[in-house]
N, C-alpha and C. Protein backbone atom coordinates (compact mmCIF):
# COMPACT_ATOMS: atom_id res chain seq x y z
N UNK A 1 239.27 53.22 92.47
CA UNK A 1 237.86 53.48 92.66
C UNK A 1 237.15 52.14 92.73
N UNK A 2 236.49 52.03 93.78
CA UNK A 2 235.58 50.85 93.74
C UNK A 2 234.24 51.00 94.14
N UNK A 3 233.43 51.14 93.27
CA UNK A 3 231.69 51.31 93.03
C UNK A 3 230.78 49.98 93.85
N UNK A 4 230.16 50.50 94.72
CA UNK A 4 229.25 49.36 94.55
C UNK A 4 227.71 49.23 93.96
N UNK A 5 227.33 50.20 93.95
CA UNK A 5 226.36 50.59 93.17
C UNK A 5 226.07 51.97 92.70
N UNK A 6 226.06 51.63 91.22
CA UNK A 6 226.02 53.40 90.11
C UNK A 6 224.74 53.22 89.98
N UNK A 7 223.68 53.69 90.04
CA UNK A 7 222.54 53.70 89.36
C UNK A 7 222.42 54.75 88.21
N UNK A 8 222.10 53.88 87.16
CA UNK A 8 222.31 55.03 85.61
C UNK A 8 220.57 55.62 85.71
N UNK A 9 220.75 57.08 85.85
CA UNK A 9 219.18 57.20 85.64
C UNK A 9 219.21 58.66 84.17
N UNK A 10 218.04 58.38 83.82
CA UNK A 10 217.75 59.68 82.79
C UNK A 10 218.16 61.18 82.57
N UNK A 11 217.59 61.49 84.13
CA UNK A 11 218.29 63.11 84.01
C UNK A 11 220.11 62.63 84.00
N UNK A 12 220.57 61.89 85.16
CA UNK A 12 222.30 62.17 85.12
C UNK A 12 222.66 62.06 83.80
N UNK A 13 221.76 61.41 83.15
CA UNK A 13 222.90 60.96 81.43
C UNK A 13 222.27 62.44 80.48
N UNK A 14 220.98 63.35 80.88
CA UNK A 14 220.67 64.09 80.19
C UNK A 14 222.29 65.75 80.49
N UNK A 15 222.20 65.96 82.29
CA UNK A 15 222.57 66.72 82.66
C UNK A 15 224.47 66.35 82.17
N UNK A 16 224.77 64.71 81.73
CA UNK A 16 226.22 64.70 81.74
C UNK A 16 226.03 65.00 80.12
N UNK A 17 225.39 64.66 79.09
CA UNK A 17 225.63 65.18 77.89
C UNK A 17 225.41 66.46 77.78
N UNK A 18 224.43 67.70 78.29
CA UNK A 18 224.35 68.82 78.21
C UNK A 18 226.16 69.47 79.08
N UNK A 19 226.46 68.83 79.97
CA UNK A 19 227.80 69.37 80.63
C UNK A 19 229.19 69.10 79.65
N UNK A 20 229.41 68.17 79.03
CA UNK A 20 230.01 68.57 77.58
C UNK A 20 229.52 69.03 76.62
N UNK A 21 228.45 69.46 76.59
CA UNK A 21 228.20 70.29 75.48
C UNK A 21 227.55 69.10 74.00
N UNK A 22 226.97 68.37 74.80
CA UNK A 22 226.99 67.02 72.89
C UNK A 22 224.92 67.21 73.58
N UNK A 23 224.76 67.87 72.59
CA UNK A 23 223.14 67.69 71.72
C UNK A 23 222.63 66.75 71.07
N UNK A 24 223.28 65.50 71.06
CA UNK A 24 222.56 64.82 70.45
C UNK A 24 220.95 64.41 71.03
N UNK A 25 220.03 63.79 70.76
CA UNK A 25 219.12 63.71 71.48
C UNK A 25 219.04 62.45 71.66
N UNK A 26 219.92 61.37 70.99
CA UNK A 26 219.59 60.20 71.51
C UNK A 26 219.89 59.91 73.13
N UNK A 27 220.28 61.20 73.39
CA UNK A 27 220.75 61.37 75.45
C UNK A 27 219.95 61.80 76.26
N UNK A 28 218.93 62.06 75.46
CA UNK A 28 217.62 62.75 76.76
C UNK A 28 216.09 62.37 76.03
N UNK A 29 215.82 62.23 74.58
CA UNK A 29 214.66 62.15 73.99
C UNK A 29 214.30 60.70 73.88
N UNK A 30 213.40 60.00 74.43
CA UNK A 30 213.14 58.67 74.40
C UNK A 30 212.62 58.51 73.16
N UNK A 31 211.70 59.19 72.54
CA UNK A 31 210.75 59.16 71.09
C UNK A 31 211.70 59.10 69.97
N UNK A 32 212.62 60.09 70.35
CA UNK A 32 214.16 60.22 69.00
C UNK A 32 214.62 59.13 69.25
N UNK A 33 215.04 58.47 70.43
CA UNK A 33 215.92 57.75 70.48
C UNK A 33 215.48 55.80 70.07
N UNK A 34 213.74 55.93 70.04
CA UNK A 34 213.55 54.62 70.09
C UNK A 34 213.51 54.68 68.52
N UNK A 35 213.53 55.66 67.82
CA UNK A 35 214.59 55.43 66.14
C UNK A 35 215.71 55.30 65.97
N UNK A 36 216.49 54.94 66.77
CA UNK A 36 217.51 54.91 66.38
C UNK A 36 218.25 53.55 66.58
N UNK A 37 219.11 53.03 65.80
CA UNK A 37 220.19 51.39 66.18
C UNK A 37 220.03 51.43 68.14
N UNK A 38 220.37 51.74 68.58
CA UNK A 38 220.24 51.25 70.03
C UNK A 38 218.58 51.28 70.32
N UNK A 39 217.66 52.32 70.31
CA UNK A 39 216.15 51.86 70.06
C UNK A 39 216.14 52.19 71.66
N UNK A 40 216.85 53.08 71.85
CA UNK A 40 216.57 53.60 73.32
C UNK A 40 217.61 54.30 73.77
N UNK A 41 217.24 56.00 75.05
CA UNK A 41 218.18 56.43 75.44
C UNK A 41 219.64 55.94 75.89
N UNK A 42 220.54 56.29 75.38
CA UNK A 42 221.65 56.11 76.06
C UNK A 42 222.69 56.43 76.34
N UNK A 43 223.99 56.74 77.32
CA UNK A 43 224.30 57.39 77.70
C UNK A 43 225.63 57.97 76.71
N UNK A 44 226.53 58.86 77.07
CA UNK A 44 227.95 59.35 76.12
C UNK A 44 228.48 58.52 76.70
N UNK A 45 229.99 58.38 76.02
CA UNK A 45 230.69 57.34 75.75
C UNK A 45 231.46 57.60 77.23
N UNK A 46 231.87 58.64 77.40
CA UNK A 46 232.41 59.16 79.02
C UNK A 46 231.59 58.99 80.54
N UNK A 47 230.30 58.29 80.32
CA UNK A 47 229.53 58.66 81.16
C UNK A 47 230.21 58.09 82.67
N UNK A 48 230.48 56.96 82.47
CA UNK A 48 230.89 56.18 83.21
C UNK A 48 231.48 56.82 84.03
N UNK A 49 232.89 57.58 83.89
CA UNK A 49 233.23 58.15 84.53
C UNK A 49 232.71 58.94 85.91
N UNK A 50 231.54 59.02 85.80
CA UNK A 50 230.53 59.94 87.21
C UNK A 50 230.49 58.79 88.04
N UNK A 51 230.69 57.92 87.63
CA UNK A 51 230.28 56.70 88.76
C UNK A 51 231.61 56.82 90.39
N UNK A 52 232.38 58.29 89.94
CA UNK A 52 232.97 58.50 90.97
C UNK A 52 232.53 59.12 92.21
N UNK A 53 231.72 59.61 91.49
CA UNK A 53 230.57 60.68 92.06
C UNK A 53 229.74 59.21 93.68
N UNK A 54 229.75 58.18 93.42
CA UNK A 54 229.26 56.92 94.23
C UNK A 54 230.35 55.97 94.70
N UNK A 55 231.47 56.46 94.78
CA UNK A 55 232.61 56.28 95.24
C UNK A 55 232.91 57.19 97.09
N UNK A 56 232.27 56.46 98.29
CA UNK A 56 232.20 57.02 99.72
C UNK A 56 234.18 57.55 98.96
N UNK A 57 234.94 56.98 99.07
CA UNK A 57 236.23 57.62 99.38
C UNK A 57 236.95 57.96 97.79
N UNK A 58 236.33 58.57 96.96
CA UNK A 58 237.03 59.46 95.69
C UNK A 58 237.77 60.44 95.86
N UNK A 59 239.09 60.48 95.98
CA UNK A 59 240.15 61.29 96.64
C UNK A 59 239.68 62.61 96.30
N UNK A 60 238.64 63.50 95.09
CA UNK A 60 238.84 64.40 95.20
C UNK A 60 237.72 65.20 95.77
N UNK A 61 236.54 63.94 96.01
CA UNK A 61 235.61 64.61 96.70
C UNK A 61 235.80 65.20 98.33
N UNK A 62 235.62 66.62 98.58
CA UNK A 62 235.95 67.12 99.57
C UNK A 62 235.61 66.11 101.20
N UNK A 63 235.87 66.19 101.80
CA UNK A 63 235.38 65.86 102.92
C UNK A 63 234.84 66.72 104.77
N UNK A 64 233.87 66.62 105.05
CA UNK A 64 233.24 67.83 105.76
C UNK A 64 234.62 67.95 106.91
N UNK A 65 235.07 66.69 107.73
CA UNK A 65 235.60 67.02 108.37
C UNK A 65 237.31 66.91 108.64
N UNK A 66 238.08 67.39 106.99
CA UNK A 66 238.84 67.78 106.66
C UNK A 66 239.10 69.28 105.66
N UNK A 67 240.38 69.42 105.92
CA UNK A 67 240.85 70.57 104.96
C UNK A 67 240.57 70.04 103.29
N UNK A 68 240.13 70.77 102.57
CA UNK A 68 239.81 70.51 101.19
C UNK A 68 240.17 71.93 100.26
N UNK A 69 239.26 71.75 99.24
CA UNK A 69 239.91 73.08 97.77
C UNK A 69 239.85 74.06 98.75
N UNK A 70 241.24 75.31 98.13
CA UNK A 70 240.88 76.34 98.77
C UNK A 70 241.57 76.60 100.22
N UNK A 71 242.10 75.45 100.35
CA UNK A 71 242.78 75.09 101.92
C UNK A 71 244.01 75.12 101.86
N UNK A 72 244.33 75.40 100.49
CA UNK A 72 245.90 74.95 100.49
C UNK A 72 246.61 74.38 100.29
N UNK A 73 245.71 73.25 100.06
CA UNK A 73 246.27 72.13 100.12
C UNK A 73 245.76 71.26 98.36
N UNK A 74 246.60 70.87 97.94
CA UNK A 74 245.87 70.42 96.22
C UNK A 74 244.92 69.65 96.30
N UNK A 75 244.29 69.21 95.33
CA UNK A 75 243.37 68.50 95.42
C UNK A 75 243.65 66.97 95.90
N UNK A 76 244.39 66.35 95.98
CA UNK A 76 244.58 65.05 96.36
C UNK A 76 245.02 65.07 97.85
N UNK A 77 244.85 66.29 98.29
CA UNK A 77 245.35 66.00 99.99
C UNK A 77 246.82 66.45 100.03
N UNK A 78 247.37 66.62 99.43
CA UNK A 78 249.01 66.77 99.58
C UNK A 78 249.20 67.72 99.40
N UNK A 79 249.78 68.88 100.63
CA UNK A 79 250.42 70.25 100.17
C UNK A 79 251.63 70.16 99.19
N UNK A 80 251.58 70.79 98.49
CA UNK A 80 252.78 71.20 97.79
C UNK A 80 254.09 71.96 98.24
N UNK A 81 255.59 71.71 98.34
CA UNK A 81 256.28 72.61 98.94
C UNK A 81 256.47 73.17 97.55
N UNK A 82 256.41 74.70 98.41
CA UNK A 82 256.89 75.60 97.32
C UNK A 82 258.42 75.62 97.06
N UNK A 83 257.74 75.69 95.43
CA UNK A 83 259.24 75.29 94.66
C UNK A 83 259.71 74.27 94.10
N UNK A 84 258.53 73.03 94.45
CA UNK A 84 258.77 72.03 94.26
C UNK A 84 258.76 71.07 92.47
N UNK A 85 258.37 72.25 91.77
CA UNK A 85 258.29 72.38 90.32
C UNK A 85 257.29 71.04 90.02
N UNK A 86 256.79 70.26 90.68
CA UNK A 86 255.79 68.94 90.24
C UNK A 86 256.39 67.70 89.70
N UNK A 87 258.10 67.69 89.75
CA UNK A 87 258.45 66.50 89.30
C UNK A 87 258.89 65.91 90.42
N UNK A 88 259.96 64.99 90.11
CA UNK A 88 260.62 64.04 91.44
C UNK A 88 259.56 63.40 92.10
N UNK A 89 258.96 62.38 91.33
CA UNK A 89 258.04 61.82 92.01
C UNK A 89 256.46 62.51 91.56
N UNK A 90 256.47 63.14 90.72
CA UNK A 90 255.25 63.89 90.30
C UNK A 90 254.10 62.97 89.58
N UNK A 91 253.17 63.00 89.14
CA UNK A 91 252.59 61.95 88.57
C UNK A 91 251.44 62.66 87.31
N UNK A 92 251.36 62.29 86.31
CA UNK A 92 250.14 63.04 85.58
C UNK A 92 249.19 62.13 85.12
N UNK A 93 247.92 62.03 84.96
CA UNK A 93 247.30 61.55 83.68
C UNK A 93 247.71 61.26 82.94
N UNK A 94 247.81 60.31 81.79
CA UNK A 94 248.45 60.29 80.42
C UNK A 94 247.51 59.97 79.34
N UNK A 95 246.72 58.83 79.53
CA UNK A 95 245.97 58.26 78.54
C UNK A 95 244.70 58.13 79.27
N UNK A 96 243.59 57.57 78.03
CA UNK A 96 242.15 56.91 79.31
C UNK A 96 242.02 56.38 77.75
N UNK A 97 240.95 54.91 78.04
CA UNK A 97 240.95 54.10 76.95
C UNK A 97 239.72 53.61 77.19
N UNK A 98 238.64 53.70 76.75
CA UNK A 98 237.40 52.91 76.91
C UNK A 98 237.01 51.84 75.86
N UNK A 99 236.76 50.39 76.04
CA UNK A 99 235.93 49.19 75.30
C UNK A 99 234.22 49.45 75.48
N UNK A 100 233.73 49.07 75.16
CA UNK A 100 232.45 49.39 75.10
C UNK A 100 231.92 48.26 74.67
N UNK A 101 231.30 47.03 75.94
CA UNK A 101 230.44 45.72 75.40
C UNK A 101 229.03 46.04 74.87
N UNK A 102 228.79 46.94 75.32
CA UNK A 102 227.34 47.39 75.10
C UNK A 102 226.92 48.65 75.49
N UNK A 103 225.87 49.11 75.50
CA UNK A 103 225.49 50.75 75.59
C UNK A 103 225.01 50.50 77.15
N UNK A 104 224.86 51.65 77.73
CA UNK A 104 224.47 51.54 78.61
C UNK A 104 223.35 53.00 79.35
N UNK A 105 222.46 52.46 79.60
CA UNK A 105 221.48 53.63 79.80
C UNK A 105 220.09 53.41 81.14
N UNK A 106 219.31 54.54 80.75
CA UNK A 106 218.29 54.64 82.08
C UNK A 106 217.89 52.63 82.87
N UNK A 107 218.14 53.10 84.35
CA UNK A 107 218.00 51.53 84.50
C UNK A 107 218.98 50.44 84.72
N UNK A 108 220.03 50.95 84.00
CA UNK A 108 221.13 49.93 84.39
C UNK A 108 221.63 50.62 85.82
N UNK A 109 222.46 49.08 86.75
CA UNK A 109 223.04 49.87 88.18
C UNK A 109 223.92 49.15 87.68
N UNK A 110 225.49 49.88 87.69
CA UNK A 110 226.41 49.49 87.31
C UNK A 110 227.28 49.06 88.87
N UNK A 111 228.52 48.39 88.82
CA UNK A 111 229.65 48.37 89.80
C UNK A 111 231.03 48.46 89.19
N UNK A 112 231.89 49.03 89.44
CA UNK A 112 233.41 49.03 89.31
C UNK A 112 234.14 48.58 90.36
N UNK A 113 235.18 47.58 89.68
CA UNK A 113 236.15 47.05 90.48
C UNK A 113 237.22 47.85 89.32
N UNK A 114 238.38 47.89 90.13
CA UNK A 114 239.38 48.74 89.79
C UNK A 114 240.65 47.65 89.88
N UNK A 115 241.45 46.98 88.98
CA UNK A 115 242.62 46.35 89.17
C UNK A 115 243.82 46.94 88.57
N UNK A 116 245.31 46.37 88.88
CA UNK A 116 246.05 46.93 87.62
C UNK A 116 246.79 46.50 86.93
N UNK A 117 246.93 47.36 86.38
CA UNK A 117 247.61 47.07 84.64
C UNK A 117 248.58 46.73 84.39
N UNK A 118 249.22 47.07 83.10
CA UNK A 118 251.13 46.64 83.02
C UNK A 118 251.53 47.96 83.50
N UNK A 119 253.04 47.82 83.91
CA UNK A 119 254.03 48.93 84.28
C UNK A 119 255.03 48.81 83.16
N UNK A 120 255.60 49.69 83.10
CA UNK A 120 256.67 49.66 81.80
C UNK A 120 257.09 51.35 82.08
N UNK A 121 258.68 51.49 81.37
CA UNK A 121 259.36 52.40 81.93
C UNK A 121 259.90 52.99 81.03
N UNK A 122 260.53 54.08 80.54
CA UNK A 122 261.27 54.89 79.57
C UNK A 122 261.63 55.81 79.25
N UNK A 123 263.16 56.22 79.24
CA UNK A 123 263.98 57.31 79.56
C UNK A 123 263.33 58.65 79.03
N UNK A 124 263.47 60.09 79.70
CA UNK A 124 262.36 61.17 79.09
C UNK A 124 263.88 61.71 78.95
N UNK A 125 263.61 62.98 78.54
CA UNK A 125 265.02 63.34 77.31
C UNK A 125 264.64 64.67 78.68
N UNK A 126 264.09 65.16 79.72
CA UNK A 126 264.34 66.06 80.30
C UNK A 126 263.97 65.69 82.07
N UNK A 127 263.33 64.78 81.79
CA UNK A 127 262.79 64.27 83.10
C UNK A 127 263.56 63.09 84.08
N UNK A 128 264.26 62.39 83.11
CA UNK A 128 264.81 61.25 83.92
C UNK A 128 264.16 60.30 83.17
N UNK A 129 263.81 58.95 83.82
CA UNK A 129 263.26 57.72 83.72
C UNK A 129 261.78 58.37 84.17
N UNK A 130 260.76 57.52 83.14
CA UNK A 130 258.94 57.99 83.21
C UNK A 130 258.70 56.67 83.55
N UNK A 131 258.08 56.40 84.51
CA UNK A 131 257.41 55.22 84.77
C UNK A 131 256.15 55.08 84.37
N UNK A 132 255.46 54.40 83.99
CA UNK A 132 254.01 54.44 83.31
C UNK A 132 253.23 53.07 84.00
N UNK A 133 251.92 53.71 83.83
CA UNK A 133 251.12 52.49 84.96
C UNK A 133 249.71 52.24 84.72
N UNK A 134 249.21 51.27 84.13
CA UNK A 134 247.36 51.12 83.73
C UNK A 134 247.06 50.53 85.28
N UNK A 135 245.80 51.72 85.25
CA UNK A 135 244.80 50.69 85.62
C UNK A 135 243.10 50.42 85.19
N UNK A 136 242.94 49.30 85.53
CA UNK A 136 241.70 48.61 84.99
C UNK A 136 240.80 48.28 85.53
N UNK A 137 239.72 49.32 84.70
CA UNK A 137 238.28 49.70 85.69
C UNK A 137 237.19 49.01 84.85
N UNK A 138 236.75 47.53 85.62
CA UNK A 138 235.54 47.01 84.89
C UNK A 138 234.22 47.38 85.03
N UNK A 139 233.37 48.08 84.38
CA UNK A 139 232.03 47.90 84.67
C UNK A 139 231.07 46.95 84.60
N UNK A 140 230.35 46.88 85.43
CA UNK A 140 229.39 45.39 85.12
C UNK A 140 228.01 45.86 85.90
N UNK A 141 226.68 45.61 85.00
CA UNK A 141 225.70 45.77 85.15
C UNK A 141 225.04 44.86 86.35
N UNK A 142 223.78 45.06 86.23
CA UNK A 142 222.94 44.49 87.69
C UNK A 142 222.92 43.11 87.42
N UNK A 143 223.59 42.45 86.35
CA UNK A 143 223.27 41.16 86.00
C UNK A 143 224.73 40.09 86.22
N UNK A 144 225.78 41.31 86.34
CA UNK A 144 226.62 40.52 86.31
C UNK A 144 227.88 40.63 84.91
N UNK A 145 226.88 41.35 84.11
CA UNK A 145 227.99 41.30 82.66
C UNK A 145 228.46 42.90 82.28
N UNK A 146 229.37 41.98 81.82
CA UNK A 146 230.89 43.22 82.05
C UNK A 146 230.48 44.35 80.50
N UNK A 147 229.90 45.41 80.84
CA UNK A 147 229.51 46.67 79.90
C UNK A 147 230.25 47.54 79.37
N UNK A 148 231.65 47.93 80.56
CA UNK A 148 232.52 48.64 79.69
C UNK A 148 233.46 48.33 80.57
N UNK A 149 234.91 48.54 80.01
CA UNK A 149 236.26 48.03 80.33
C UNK A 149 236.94 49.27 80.09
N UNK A 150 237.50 50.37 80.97
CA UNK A 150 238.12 51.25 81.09
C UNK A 150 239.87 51.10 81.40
N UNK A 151 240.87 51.69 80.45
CA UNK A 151 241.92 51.70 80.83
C UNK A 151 242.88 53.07 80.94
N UNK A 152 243.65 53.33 82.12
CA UNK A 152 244.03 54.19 82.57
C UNK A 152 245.34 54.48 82.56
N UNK A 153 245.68 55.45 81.80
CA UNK A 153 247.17 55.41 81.85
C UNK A 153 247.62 56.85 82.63
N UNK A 154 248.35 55.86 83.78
CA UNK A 154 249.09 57.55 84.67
C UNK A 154 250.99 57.16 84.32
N UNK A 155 251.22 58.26 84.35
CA UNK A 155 252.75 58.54 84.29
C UNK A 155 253.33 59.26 85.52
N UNK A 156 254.55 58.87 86.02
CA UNK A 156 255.30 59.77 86.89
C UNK A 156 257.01 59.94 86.19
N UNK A 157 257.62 61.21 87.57
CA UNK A 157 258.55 61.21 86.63
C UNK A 157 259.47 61.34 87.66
N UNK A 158 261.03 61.10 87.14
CA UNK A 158 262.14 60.31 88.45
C UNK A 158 262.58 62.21 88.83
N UNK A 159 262.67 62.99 88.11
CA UNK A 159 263.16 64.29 88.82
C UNK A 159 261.98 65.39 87.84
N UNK A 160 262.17 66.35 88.75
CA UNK A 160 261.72 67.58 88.25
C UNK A 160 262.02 67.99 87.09
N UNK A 161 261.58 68.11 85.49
CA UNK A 161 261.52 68.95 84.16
C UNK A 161 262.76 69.80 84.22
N UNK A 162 263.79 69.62 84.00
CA UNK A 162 264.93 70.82 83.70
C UNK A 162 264.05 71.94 82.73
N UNK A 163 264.45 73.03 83.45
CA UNK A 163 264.08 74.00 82.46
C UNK A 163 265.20 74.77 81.60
């Protein structure tokens, strides 16, 4: 993912804390929030994450003039052959790791550059050999300084899950 400009505004950080479900009010109430240690709205610790949402090519955002959800085809573009049980080359999520230089809220325009991480490898007791893979998503405000440091851990796997 590579951002060139997130603009953090009020409602997105109100509508992304009401979409997990976290009430706090230091996420939408400016009056609550200028009591509090930060002394101003600011966003959940996940927010960042929407900044995919300003990503022109985010693999899972549909595209008008392709096949997308619903088509058949999974979400990343790749049909599945049936039968293919999701291993041999399969890949999952594993981890997500956020640093946090500072808070970040209404006003800031963020950017992400996306680099990567270490690789490292290790035998699965049903899968084969798991390959494992970070990558590293910096955020950095309109000024230049680096706000949050995201790390990503995906896994794949050398054969299909014996069942």
């Amino acid at each position: 993912m590579a951002v060139n400009k997130f603009p953090v505004e009020g409602s997105h950080i109100m509508m992304f804390a009401r979409s997990i479900a976290d009430d706090n009010q230091i996420y939408y109430d400016a009056d609550y929030a200028a009591t509090t240690e930060p002394g101003k709205v600011i966003a959940p610790p996940t927010f960042a994450q929407s900044s995919a949402q300003f990503d022109p090519d985010y693999f899972l955002r549909p595209k008008l003039d392709e096949d997308w959800f619903g088509s058949g085809k999974e979400a990343t573009g790749i049909k599945r052959e049936s039968g293919s049980g999701g291993g041999g080359g399969g890949g999952l999520h594993a981890e997500q790791h956020f640093e946090y230089h500072r808070h970040i809220g209404p006003g800031d325009v963020l950017t992400a550059e996306v680099k990567p991480g270490k690789t490292w490898e290790k035998e699965g007791k049903r899968s084969g050999k798991l390959v494992f893979s970070e990558t590293i998503t910096e955020y950095r405000d309109q000024n230049g300084e680096l706000v949050i440091t995201a790390r990503g851990v995906g896994v794949r796997t050398e054969r299909p899950v014996d069942q």
